[in-house]
Every structure is written in C-alpha cells, then in structure tokens.
N, C-alpha and C. Protein backbone atom coordinates (compact mmCIF):
# COMPACT_ATOMS: atom_id res chain seq x y z
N UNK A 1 -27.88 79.97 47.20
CA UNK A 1 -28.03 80.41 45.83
C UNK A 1 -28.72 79.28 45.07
N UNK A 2 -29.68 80.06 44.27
CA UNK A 2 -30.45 78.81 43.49
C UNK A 2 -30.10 78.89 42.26
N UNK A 3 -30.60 78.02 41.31
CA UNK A 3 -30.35 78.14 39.80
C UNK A 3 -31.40 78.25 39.12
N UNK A 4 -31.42 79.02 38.01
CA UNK A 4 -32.56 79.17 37.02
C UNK A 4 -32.24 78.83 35.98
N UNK A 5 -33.24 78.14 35.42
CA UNK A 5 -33.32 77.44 34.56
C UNK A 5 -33.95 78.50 33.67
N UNK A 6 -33.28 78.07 31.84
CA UNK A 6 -34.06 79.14 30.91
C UNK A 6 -35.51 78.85 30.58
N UNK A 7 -35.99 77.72 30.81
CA UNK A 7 -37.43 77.90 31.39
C UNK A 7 -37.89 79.03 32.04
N UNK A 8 -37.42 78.75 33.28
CA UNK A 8 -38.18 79.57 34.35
C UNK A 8 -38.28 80.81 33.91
N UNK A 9 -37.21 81.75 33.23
CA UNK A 9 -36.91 82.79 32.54
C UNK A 9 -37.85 82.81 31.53
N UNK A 10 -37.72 81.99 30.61
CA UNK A 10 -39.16 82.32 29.72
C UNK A 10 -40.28 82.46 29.97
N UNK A 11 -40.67 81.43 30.85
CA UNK A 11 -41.62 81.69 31.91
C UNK A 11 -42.26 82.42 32.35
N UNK A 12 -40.97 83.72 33.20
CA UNK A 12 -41.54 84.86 34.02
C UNK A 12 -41.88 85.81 32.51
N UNK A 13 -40.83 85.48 31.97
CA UNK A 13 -40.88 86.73 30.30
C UNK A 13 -42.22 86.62 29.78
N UNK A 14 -42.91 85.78 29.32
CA UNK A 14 -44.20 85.39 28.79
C UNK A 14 -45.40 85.56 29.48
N UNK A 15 -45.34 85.57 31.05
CA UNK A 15 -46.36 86.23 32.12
C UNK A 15 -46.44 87.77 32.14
N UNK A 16 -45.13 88.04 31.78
CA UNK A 16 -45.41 89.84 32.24
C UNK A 16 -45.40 90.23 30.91
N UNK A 17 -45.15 89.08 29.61
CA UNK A 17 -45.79 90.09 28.53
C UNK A 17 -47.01 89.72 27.83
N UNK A 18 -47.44 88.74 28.86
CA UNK A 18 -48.87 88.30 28.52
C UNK A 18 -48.78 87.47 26.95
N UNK A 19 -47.11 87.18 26.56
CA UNK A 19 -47.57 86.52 24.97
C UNK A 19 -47.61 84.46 25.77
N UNK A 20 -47.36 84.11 24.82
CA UNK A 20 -47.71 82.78 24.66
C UNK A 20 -45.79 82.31 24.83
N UNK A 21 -46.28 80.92 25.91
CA UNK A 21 -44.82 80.37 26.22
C UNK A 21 -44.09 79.97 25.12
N UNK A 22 -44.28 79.37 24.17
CA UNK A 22 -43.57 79.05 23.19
C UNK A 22 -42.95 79.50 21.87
N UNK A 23 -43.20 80.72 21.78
CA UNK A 23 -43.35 81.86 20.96
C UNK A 23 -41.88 82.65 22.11
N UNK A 24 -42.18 82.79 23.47
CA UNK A 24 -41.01 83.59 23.90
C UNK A 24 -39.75 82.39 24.24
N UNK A 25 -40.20 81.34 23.91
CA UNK A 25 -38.88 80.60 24.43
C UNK A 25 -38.22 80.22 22.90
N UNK A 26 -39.32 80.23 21.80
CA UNK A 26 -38.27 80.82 20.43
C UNK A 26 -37.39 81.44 20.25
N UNK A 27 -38.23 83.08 20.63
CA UNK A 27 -37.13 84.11 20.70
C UNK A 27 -36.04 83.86 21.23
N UNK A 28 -36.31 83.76 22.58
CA UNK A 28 -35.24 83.30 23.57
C UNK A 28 -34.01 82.31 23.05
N UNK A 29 -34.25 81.51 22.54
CA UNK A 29 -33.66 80.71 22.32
C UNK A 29 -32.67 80.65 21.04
N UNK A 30 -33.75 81.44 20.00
CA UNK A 30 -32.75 82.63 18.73
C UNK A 30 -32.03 83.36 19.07
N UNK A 31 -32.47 84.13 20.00
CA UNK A 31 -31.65 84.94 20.07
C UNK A 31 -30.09 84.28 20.96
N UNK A 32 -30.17 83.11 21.92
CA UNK A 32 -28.98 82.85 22.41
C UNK A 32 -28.13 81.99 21.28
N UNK A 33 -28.64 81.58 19.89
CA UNK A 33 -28.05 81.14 19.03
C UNK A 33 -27.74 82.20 18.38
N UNK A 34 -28.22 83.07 18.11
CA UNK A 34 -27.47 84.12 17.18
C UNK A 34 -26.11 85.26 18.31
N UNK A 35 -26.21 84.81 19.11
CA UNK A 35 -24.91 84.89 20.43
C UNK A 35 -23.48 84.34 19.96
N UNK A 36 -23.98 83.10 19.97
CA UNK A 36 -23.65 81.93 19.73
C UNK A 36 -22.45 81.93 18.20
N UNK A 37 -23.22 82.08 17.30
CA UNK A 37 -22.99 82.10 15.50
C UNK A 37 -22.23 83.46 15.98
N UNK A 38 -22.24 84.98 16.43
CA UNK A 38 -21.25 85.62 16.26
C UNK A 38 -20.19 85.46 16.74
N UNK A 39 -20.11 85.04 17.95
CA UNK A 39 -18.86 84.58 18.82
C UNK A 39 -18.16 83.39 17.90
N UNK A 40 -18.74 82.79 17.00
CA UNK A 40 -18.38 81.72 16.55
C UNK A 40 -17.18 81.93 15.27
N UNK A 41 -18.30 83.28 15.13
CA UNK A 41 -17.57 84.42 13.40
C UNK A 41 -16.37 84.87 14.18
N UNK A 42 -16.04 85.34 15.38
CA UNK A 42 -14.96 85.92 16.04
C UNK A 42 -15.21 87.14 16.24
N UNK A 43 -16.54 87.93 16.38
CA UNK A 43 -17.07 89.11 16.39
C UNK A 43 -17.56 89.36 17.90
N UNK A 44 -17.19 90.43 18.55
CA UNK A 44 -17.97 91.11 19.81
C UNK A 44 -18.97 91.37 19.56
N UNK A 45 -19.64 90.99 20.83
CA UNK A 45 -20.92 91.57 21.38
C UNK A 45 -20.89 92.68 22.54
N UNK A 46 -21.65 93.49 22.38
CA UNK A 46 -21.52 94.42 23.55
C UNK A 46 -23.00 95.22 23.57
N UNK A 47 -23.68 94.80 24.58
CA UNK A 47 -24.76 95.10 25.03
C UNK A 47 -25.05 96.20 26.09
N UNK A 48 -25.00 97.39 25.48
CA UNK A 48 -24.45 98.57 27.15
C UNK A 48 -25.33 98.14 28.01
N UNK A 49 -24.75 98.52 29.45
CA UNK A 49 -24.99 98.24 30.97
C UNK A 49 -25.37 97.43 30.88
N UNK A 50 -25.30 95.89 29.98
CA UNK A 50 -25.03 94.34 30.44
C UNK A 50 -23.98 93.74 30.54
N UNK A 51 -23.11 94.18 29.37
CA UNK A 51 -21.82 93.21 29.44
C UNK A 51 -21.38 93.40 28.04
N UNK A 52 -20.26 92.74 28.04
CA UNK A 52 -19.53 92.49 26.12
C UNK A 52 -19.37 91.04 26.68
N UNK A 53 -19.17 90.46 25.14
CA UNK A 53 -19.14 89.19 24.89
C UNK A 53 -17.87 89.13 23.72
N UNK A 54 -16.26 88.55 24.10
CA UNK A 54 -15.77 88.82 23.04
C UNK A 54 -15.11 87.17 22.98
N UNK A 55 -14.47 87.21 22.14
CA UNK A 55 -13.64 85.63 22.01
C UNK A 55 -11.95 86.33 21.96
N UNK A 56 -11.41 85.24 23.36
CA UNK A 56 -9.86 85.56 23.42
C UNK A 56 -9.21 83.78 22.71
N UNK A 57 -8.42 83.99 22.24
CA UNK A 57 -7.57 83.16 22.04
C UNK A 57 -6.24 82.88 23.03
N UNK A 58 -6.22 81.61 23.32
CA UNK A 58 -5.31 81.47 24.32
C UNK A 58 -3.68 80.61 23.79
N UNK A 59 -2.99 81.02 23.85
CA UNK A 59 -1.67 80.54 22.96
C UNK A 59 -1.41 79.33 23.53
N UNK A 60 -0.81 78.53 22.25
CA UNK A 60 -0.19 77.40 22.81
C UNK A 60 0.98 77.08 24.06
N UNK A 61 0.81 75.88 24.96
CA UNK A 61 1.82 76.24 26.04
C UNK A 61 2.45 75.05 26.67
N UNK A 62 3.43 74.49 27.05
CA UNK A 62 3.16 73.36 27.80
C UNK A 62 3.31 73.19 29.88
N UNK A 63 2.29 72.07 29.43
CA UNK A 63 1.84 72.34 31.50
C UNK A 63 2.63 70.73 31.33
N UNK A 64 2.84 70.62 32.94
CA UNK A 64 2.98 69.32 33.52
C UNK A 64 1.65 68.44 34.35
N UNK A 65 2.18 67.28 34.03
CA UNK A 65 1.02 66.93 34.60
C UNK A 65 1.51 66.62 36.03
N UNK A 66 0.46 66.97 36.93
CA UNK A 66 1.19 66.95 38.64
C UNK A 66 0.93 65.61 38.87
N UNK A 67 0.97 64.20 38.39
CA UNK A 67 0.75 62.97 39.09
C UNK A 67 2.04 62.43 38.30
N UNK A 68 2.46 62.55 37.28
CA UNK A 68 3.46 61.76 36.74
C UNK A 68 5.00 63.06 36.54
N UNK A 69 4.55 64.64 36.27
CA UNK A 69 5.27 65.24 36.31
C UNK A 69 5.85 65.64 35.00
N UNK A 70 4.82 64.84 33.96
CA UNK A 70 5.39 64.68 32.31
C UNK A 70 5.22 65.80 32.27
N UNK A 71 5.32 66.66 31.06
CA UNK A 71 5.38 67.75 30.11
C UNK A 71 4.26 67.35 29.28
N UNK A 72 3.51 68.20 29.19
CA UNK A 72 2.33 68.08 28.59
C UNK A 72 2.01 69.15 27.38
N UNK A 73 1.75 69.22 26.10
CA UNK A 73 1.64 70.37 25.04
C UNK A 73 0.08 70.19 25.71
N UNK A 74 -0.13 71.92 25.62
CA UNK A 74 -1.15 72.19 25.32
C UNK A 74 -1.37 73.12 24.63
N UNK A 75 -2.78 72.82 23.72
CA UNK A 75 -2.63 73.27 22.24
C UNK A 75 -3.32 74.83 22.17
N UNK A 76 -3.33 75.94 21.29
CA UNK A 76 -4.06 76.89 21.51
C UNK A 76 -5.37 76.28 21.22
N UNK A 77 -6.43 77.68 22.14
CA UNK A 77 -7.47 77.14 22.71
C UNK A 77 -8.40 78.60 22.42
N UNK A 78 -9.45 79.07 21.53
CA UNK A 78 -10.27 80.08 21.89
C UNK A 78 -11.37 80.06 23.34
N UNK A 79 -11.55 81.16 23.71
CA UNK A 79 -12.64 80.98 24.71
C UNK A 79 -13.50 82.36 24.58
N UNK A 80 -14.34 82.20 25.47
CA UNK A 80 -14.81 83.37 25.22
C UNK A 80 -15.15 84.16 27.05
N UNK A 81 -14.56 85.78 26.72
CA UNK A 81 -14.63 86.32 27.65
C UNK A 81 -15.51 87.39 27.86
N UNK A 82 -16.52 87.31 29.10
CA UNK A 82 -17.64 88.03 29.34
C UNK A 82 -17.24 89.17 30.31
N UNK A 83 -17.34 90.73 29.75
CA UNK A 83 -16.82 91.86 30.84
C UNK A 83 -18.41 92.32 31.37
N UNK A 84 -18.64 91.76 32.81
CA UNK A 84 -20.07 92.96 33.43
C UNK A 84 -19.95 94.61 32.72
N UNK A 85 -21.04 94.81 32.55
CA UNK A 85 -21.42 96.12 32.10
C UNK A 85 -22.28 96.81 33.46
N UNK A 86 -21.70 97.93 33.56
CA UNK A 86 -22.33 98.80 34.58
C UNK A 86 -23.49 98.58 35.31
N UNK A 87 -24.71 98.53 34.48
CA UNK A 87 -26.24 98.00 35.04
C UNK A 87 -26.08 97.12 36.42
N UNK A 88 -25.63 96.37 35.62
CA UNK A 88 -25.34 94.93 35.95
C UNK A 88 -24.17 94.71 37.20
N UNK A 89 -23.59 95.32 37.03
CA UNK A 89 -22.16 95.56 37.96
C UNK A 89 -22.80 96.05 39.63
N UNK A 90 -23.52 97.68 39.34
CA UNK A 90 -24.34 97.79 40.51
C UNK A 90 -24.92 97.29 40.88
N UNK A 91 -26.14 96.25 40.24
CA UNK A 91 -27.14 95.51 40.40
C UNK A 91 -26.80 94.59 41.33
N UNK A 92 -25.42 93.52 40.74
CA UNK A 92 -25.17 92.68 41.76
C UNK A 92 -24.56 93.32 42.93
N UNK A 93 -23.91 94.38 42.38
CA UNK A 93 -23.47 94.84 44.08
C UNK A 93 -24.47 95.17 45.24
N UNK A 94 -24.78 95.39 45.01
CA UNK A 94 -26.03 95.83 46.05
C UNK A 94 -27.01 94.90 46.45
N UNK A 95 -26.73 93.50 45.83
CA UNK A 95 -27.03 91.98 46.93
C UNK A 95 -26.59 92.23 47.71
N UNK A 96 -25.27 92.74 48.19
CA UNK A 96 -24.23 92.92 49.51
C UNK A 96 -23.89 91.48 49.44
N UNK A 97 -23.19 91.84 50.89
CA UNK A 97 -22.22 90.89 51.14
C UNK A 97 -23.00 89.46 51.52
N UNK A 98 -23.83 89.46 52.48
CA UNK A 98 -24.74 88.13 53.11
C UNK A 98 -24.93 87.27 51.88
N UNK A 99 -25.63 87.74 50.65
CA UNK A 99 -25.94 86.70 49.44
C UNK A 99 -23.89 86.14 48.80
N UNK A 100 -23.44 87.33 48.34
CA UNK A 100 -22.31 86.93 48.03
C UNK A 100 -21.38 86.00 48.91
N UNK A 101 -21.54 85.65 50.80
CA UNK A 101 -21.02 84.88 51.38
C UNK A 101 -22.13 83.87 51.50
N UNK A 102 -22.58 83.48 50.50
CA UNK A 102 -23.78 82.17 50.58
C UNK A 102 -25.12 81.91 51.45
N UNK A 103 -25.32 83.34 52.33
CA UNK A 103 -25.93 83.42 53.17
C UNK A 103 -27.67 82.72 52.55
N UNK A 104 -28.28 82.41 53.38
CA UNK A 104 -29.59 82.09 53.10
C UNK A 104 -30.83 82.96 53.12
N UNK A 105 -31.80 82.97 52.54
CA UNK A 105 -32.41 83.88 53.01
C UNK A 105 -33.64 83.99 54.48
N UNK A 106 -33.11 82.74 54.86
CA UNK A 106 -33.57 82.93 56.57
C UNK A 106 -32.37 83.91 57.08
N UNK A 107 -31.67 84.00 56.82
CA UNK A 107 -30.61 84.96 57.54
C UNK A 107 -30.58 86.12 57.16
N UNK A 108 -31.24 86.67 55.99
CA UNK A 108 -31.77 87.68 55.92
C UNK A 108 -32.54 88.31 56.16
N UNK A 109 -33.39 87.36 56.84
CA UNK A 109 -35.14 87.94 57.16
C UNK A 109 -34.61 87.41 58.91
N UNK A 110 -33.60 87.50 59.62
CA UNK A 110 -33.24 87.52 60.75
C UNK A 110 -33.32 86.68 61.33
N UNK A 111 -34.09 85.51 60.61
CA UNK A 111 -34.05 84.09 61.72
C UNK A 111 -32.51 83.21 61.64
N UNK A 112 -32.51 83.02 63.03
CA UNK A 112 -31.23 82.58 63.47
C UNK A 112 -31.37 81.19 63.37
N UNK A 113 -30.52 80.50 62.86
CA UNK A 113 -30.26 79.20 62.69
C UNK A 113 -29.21 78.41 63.76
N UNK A 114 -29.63 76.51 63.59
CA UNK A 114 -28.99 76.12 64.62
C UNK A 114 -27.69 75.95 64.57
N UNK A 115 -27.10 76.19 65.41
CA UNK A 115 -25.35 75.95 65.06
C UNK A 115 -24.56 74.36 65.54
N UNK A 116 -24.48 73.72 64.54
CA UNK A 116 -24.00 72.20 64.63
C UNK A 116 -22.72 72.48 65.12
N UNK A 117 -22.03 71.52 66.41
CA UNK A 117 -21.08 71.98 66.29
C UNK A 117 -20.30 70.80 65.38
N UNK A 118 -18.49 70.81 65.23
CA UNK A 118 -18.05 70.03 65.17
C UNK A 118 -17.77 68.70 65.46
N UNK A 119 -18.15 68.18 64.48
CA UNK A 119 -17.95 66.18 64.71
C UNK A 119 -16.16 65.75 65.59
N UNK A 120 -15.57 66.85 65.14
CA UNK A 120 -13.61 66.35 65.83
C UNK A 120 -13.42 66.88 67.13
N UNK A 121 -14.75 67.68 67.69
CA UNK A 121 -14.27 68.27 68.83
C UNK A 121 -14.11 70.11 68.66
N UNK A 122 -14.25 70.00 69.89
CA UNK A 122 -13.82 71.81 69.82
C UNK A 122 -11.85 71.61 69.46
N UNK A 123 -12.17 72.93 68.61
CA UNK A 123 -10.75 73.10 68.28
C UNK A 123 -9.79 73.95 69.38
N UNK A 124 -8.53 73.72 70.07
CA UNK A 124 -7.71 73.50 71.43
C UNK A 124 -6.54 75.02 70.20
C-alpha cells in the first residue's frame, strides 16, 4: 500500500480538468478547511455514498498507567468520527482480499516471489 499525497490528488484533479495546478489545490485545500471550521462548530457533515463526518465527545475517565500502575484522570476529549458511505464501502470492497492482506501488486499480476526463509530455523 502506497500513500498519496494531496498533491498528487490535485495533481491528477487539474490534468483531467485541464484547469491550472494552483487554482485546484486552492479549492482543494478550502474546501478541506471549511471541513475543518464545521467539525470545529460541532456540526455534521454527510456527503451521500462518501461518508458523514460527525464530532463524538468522549467522557471523562480514569486509566492506569501500565508501568507504574498509578491512576491516571483522563480528561474529556472530542474527536471526530468518520462513517463510510455506500459508494465508497463497495468500492473498497471489491479491492478483495489480496490488497486488504498487504499483498503487492506483483502478486496480483501472478508473479511469484522469493520466499526467505527463517533466520531461527524451521519451526519443530
């Protein structure tokens, strides 16, 4: 699995709409601030067959800490929680399983790779 960068995304966006890179990485970039500023107001987003975007609040609680074993307050905490929307839900499903178990895409296009074995020995 690789990572994309919101470059690269503006990038491909500005080739297939033939506008100018800096002009779509504005938008782009407004628009993930105005994301941003509502989640901030405490307001949902919900974008059909992409997803909602809402803010949960998480109550105050206390944890321990596992090296000393103290009691630890921890304080309430907002976050924000993203539900897949349908589109999107199928879309990734139908990577299947090979991408979702990290597979490469030589292993998709059938070339077999070398198998290292273990540095401790075969396992008894």
């Amino acid at each position: 699995m690789r990572t994309v960068t919101k470059k690269e995304l503006t990038d491909r966006i500005a080739d297939a709409l033939g506008a100018k890179r800096t002009l779509v990485k504005d938008v782009v970039q407004q628009f993930l601030d105005e994301i941003i500023a509502e989640l901030a107001d405490g307001n949902r987003l919900e974008f059909r067959d992409f997803g909602v975007f809402e803010v949960r609040t998480r109550k105050p609680r206390m944890a321990q800490n596992p090296r000393t074993l103290e009691r630890v307050p921890v304080p309430l905490k907002s976050t924000v929680k993203f539900k897949v929307g349908r589109r999107m839900k199928r879309s990734v499903q139908k990577t299947g399983p090979a991408k979702a178990a990290g597979k490469s895409r030589q292993a998709e296009a059938g070339i077999k790779s070398a198998t290292v074995p273990d540095a401790a020995g075969p396992k008894v």
